[in-house]
Protein backbone atom coordinates (compact mmCIF):
# COMPACT_ATOMS: atom_id res chain seq x y z
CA UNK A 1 0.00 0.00 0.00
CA UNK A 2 1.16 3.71 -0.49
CA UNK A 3 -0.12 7.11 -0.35
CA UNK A 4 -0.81 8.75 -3.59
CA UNK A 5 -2.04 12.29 -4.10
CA UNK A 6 -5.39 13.11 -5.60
CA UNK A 7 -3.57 14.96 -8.34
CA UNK A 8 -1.63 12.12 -9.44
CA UNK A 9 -4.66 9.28 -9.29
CA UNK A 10 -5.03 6.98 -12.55
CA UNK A 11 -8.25 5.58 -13.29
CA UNK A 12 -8.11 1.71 -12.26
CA UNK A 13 -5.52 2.19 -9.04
CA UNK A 14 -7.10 0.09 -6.18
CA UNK A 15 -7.89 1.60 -3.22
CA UNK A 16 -7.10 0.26 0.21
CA UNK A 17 -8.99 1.97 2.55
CA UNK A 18 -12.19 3.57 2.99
CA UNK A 19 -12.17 7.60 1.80
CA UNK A 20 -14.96 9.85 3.78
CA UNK A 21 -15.24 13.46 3.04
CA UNK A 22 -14.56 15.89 5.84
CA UNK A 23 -18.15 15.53 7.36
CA UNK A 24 -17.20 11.70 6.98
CA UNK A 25 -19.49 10.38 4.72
CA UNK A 26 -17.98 7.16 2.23
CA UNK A 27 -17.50 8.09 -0.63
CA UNK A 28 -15.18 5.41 -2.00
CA UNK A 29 -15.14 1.91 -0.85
CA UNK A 30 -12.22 0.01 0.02
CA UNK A 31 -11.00 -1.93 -2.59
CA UNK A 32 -12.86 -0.08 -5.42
CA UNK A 33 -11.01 0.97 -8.64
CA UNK A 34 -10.39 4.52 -8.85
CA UNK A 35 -12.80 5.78 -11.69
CA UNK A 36 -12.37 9.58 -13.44
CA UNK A 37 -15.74 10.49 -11.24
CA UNK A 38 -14.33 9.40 -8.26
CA UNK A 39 -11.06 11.78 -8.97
CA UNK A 40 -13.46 14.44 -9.65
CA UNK A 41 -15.46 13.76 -6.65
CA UNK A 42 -12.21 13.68 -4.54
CA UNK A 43 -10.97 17.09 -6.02
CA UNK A 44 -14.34 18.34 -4.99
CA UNK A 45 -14.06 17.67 -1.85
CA UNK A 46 -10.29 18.68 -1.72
CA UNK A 47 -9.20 15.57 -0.07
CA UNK A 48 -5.05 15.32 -0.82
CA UNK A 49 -4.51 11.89 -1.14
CA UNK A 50 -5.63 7.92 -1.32
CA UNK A 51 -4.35 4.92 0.22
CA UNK A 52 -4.00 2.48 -2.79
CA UNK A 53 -2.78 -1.08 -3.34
CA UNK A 54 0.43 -0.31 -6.47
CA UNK A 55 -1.28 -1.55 -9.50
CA UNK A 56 0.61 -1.04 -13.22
CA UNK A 57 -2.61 -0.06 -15.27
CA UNK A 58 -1.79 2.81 -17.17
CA UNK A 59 -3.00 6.28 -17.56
CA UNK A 60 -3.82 7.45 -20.96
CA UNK A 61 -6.66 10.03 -20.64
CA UNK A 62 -6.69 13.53 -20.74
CA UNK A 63 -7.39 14.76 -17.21
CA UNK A 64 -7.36 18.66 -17.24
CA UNK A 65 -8.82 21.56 -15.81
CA UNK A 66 -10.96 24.09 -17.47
CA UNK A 67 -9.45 27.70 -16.81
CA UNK A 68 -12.81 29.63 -18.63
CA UNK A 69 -14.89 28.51 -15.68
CA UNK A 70 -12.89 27.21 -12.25
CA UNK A 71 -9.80 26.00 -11.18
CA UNK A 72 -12.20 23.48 -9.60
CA UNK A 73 -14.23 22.20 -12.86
CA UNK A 74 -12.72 18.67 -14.12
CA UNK A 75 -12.19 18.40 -18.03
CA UNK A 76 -12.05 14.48 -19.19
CA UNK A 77 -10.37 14.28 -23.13
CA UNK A 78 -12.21 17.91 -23.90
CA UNK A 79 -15.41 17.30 -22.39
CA UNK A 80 -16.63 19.33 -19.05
CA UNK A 81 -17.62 16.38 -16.85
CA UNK A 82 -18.76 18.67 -13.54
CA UNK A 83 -22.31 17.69 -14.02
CA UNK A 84 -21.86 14.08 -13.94
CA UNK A 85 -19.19 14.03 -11.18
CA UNK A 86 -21.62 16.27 -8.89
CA UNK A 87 -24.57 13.69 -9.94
CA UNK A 88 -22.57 11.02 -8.70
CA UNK A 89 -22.07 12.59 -4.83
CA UNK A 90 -25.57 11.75 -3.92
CA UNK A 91 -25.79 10.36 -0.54
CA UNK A 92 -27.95 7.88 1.21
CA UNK A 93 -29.14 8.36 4.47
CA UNK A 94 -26.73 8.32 7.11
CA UNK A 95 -25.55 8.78 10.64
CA UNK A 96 -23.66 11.21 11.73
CA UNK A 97 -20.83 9.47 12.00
CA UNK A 98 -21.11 8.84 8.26
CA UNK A 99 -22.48 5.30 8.27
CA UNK A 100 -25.49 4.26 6.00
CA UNK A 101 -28.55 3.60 8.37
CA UNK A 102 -30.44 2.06 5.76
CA UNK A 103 -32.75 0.19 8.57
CA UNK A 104 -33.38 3.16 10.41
CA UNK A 105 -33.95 5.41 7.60
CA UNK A 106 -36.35 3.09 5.98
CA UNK A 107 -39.63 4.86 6.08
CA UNK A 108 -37.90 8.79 6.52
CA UNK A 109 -38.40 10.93 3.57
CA UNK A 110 -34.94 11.15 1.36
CA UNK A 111 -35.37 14.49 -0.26
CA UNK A 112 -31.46 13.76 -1.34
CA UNK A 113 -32.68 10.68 -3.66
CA UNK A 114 -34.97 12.52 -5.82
CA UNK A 115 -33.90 13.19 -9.23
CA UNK A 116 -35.42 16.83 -8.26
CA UNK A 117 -32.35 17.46 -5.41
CA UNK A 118 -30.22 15.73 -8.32
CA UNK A 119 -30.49 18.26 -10.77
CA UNK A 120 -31.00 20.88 -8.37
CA UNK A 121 -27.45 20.11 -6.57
CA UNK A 122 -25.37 20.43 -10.15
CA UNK A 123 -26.96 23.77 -10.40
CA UNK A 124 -26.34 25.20 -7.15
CA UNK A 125 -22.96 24.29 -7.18
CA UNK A 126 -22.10 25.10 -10.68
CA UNK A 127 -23.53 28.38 -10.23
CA UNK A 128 -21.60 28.95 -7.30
CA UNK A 129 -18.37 28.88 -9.51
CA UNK A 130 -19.65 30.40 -11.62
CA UNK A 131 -20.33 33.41 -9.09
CA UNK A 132 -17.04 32.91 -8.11
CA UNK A 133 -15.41 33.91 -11.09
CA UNK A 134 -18.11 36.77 -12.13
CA UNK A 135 -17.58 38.46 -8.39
CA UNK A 136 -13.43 37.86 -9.05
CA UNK A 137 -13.95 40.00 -12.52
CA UNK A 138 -15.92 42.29 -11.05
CA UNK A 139 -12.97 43.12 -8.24
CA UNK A 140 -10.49 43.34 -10.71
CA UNK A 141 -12.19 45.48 -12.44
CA UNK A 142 -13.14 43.60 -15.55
CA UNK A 143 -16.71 43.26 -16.23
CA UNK A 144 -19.88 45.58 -15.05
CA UNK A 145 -22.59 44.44 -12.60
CA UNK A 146 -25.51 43.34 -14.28
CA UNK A 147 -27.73 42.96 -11.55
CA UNK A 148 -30.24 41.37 -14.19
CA UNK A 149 -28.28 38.74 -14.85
CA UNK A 150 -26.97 37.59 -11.24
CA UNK A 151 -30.91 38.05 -10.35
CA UNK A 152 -31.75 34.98 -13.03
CA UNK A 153 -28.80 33.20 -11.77
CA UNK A 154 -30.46 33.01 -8.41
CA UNK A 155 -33.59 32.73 -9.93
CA UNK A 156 -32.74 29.23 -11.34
CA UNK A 157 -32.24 27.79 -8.27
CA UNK A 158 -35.96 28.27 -7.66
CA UNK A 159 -37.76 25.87 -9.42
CA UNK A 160 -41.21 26.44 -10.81
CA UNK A 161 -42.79 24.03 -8.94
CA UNK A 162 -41.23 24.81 -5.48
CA UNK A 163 -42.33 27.13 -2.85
CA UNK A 164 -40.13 29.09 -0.43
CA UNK A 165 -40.07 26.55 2.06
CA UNK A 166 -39.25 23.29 -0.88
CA UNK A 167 -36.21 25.82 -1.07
CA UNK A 168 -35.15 25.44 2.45
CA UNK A 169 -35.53 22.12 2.42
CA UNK A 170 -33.49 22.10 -0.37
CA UNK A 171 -30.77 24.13 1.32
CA UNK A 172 -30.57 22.39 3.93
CA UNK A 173 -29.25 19.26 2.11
CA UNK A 174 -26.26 21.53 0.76
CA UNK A 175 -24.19 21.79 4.01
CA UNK A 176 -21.34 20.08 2.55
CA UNK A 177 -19.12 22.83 1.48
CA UNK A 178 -16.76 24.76 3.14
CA UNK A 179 -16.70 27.66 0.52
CA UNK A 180 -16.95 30.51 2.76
CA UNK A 181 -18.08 33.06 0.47
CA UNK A 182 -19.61 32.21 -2.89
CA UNK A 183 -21.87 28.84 -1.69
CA UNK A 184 -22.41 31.22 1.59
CA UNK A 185 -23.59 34.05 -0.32
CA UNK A 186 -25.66 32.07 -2.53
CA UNK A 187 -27.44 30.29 0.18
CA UNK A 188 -28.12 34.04 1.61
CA UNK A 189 -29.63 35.21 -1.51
CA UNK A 190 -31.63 32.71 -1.66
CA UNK A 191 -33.42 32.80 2.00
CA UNK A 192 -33.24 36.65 1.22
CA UNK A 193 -35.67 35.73 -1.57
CA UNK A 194 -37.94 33.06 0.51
CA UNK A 195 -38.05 35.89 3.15
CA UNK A 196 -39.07 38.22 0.86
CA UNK A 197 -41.99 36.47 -0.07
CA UNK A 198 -42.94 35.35 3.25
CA UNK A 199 -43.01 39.18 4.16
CA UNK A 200 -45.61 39.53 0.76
CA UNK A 201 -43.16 42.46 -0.28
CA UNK A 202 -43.29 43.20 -4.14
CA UNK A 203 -41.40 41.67 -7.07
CA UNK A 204 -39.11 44.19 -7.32
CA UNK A 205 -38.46 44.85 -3.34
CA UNK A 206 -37.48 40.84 -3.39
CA UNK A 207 -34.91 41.06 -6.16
CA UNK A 208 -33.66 43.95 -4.45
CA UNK A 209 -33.36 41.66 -0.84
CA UNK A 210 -32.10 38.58 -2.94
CA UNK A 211 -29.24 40.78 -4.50
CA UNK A 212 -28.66 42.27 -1.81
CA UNK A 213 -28.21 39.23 0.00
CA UNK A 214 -26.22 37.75 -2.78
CA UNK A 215 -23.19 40.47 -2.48
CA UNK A 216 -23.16 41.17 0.97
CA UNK A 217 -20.48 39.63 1.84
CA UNK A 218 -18.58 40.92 -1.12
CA UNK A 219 -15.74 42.98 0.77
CA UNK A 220 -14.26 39.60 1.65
CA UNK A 221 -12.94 39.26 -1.35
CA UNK A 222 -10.64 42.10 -0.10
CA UNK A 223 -9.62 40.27 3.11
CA UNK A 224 -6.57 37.86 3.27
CA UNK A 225 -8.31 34.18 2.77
CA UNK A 226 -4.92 33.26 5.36
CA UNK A 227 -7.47 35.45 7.69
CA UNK A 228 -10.61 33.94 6.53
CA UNK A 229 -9.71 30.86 7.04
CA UNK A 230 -7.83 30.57 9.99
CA UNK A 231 -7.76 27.86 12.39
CA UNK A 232 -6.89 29.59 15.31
CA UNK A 233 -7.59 32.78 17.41
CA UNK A 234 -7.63 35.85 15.59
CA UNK A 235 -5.84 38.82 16.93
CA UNK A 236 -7.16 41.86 17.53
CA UNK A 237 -5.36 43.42 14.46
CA UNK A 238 -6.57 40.25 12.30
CA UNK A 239 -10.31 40.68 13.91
CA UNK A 240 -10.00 44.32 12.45
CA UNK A 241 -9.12 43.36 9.01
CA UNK A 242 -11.64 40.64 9.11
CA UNK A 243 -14.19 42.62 10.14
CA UNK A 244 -13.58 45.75 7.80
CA UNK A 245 -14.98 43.14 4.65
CA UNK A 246 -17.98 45.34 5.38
CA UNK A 247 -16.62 48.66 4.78
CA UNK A 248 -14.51 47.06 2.07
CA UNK A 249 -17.12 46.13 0.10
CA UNK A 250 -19.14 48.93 0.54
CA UNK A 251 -16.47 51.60 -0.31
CA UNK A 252 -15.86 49.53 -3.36
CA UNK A 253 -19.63 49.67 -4.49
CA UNK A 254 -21.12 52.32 -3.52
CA UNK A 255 -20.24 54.23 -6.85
CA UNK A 256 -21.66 51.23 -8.94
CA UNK A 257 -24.79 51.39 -10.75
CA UNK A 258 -26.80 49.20 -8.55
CA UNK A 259 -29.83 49.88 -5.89
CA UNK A 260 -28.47 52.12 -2.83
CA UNK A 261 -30.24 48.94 -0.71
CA UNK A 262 -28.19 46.64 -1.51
CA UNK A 263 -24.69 49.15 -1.43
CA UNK A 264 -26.60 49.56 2.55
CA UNK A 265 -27.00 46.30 3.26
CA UNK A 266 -22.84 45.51 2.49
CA UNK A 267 -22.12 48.24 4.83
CA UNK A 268 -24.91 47.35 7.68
CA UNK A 269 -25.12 43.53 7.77
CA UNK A 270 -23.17 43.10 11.04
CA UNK A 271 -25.16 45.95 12.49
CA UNK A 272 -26.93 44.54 15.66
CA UNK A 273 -30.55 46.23 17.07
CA UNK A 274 -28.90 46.40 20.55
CA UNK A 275 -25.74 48.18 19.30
CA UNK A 276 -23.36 45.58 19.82
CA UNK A 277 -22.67 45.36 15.88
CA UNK A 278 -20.28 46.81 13.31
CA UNK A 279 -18.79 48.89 11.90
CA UNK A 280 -20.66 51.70 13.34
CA UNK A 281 -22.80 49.61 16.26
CA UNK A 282 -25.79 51.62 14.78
CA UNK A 283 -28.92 50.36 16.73
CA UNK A 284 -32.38 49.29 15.82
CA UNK A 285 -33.62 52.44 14.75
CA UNK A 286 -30.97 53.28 12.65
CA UNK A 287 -30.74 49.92 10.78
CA UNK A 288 -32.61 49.89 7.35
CA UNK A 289 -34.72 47.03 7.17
CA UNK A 290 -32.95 44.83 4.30
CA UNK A 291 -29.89 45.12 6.91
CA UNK A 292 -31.76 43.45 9.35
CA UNK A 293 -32.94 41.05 7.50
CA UNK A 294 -29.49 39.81 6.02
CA UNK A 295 -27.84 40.08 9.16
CA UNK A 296 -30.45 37.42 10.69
CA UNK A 297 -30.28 34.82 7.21
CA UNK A 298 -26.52 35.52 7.47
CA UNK A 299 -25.66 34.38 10.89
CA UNK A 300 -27.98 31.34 10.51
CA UNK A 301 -26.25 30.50 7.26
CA UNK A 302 -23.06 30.88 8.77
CA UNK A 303 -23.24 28.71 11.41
CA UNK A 304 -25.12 25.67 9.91
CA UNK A 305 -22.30 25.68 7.08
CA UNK A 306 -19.23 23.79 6.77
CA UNK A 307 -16.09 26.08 7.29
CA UNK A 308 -12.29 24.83 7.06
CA UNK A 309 -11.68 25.93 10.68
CA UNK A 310 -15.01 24.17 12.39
CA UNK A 311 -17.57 21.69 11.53
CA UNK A 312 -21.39 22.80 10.99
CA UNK A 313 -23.68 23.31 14.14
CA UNK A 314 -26.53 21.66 14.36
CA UNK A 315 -29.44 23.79 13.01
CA UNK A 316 -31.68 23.28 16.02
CA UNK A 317 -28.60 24.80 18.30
CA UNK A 318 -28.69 27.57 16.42
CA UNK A 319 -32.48 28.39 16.71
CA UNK A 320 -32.01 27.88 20.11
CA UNK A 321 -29.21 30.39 20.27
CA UNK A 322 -31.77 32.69 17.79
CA UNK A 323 -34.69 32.19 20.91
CA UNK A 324 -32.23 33.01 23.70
CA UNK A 325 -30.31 36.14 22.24
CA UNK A 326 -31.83 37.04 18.88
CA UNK A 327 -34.60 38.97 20.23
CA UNK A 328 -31.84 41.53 21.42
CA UNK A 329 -29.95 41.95 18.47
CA UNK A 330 -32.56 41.37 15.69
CA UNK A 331 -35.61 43.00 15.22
CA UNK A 332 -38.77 40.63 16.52
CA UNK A 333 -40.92 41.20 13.11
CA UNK A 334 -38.59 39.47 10.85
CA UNK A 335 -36.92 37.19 13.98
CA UNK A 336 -40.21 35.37 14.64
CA UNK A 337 -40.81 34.73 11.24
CA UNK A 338 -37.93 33.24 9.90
CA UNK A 339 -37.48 31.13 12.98
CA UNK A 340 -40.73 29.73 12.38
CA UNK A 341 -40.02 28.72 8.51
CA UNK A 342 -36.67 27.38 9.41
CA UNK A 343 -37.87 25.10 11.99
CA UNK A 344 -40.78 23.95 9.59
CA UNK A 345 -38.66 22.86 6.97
CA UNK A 346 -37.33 20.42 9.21
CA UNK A 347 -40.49 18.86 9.25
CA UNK A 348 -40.51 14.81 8.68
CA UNK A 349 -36.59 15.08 8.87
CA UNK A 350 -34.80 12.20 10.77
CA UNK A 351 -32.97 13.61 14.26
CA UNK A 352 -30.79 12.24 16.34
CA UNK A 353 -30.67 13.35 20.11
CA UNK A 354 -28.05 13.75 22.56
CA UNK A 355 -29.04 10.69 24.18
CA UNK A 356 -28.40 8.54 20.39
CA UNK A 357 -31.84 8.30 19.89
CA UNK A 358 -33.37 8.55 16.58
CA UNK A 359 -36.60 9.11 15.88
CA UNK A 360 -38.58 12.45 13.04
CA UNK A 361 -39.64 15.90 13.61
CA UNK A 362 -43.30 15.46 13.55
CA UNK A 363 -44.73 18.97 14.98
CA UNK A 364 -42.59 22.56 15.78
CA UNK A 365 -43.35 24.22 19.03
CA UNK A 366 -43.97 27.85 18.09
CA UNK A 367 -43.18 28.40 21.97
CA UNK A 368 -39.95 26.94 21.76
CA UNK A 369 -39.18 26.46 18.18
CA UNK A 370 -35.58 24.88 19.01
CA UNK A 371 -37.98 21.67 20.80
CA UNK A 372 -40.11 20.15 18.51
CA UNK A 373 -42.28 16.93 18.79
CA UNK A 374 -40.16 14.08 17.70
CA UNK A 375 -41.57 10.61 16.98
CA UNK A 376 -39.71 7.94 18.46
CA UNK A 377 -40.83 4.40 17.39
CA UNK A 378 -44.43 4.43 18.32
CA UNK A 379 -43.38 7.35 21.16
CA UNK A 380 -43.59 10.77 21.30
CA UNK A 381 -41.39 12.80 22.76
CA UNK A 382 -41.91 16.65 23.27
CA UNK A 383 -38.52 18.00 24.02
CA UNK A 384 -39.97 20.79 25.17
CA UNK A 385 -40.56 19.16 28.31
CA UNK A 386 -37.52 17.10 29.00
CA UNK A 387 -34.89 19.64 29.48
CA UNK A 388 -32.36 17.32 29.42
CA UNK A 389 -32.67 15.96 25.66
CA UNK A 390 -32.50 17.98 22.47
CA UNK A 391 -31.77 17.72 19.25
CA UNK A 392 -27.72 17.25 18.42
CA UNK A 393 -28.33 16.51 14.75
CA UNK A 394 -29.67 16.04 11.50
CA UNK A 395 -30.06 13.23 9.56
């Protein structure tokens, strides 16, 4: 057996032990032959290298990347294969310790084996990259905003048939990447939008919120990625840099031809009703309302998703850090609301709890949305009223 880097794989190497992605789910099977999907799905994830048994089959295609669209897009013999490698990471169920629980995911829902989530996974991610290289141009200076154009973008990841909460539920099968800012911003933009129509505003006041949402974060592009990705503490002088992305971004745009909303929302989106925000600690009163709006999506968002320095919380700690401090620092019309969406769309999801029991989200406590009804077998339990058990994951 030896160690070979992902970058120097050949189709038909054996493997010799089991590769998991970072959240460790199996992706490739001890002694399986390496195909060109699996390389792509092992560049995806960025995992370096493979424990392989030596074999002497040869390598004869041509594996490439495609500089027009990402460093990160596979090219097999001149043919863009990104589609087909991305089809190919569906998961089954599983624990979270990464094992398939077909037995005990028998009768849950699997939004995740639908052809829908599918086709809807190669177009969020693709879209993603290509965000990434639009908001890179658009830094250096090389191509115009066309708000029209990142609006359909977004727009596409709606489908027809789907309602704002179908979205969510969506969403909240993407947690796998650890893309800080483009996936981030994306998933943003696209709560913006569900919020947005929650709150019955018009067409055009959404578009405005789901833009907005989309480039908030833009002034990171400005900040060291050594910074934003950092494993350890953060100085004060590195907590300064890091948190100037928002007047960054905003000193960049706010000659560009775009609505003054969104050039307010990069500026305000770490703003805080109680003060405690940045980069001005404005408070309620003086926070526009698509501010407070991204600032709530974009702290959920940010804590339920991957990052290179942490792993994902679980959702339902979140909304139970929302219920316990949110009603200080974000404003109670929009808090209540989106809390009460986010929690639904965990509806007839598998949980596990603290205790290792497994059981499904059958009914959300609008009194204490972070302790929902869960089904147990032919129990059910109302965390609500055992303290001492909640919810430590999703399934």
């Amino acid at each position: 057996m030896k160690q070979v880097k992902t970058s120097e794989l050949k189709e038909g190497l054996l493997v010799a032990v089991d590769v998991y992605t970072p959240l460790k789910q199996l992706i490739i099977k001890a002694g399986t032959k390496i195909t060109a999907l699996d390389i792509a799905h092992l560049e995806f994830y960025k995992i370096p290298s493979v424990t392989i048994v030596e074999d002497n089959e040869k390598w004869e295609d041509d594996w490439r990347i495609d500089p027009t669209i990402s460093t990160t897009i596979p090219v097999k013999n001149g043919r863009k294969i990104f589609s087909e490698a991305i089809l190919s990471m569906v998961n089954k169920p599983h624990d979270i310790n990464g094992e398939v629980t077909s037995e005990i995911m028998k009768s849950a829902p699997s939004t995740v084996n639908t052809r829908a989530f599918q086709e809807y996974q190669v177009n969020y991610i693709l879209n993603s990259e290509i965000n990434k290289v639009k908001f890179n141009k658009i830094i250096r200076e090389e191509e115009e905003i066309n708000a029209e154009e990142y609006l359909d973008q977004i727009k596409a990841l709606v489908p027809d048939d789907s309602t704002p909460l179908g979205v969510l539920d969506m969403l909240n099968h993407m947690r796998n990447s650890d893309d800080a800012t483009f996936i981030h911003s994306q998933n943003v933009a696209l709560m913006c939008n569900s919020m947005g129509n929650w709150l019955k505003m018009s067409q055009e006041d959404i578009n405005v919120l789901t833009l907005a949402g989309l480039f908030h974060d833009i002034g990171k592009l400005f900040v060291p990625e050594t910074l934003l990705n950092k494993t350890g503490k953060l100085t004060d002088k590195e907590l300064e840099v890091c948190r100037g992305h928002a007047v960054f971004g905003y000193n960049f745009m706010k000659d560009k031809d775009i609505d003054p909303r969104i050039k307010k929302v990069i500026l305000n989106h770490h703003e805080r009703c109680d003060g405690s925000g940045y980069p001005n600690k404005l408070t309620g009163k003086d926070i526009d309302e698509f501010s407070k709006i991204v600032a709530m999506v974009d702290v959920y968002d940010a804590m339920t998703s991957q990052r290179k320095y942490r792993n994902p919380k679980c959702p339902f700690e979140v909304l139970e850090d929302f219920e316990k401090d949110g009603i200080k620092k974000f404003d109670p019309k929009y808090l209540f609301l989106f809390l009460e969406k986010i929690s639904g769309s965990f509806v007839n999801r598998w949980v596990i709890l603290n205790n290792g029991q497994r059981g499904s989200i059958i009914m959300i406590n609008k009194n204490a949305i972070s302790r929902p009804v869960v089904k147990i077998d032919d129990t059910f339990l109302d965390l609500s009223t055992t303290p001492s058990l909640k919810i430590s994951g999703v399934l």
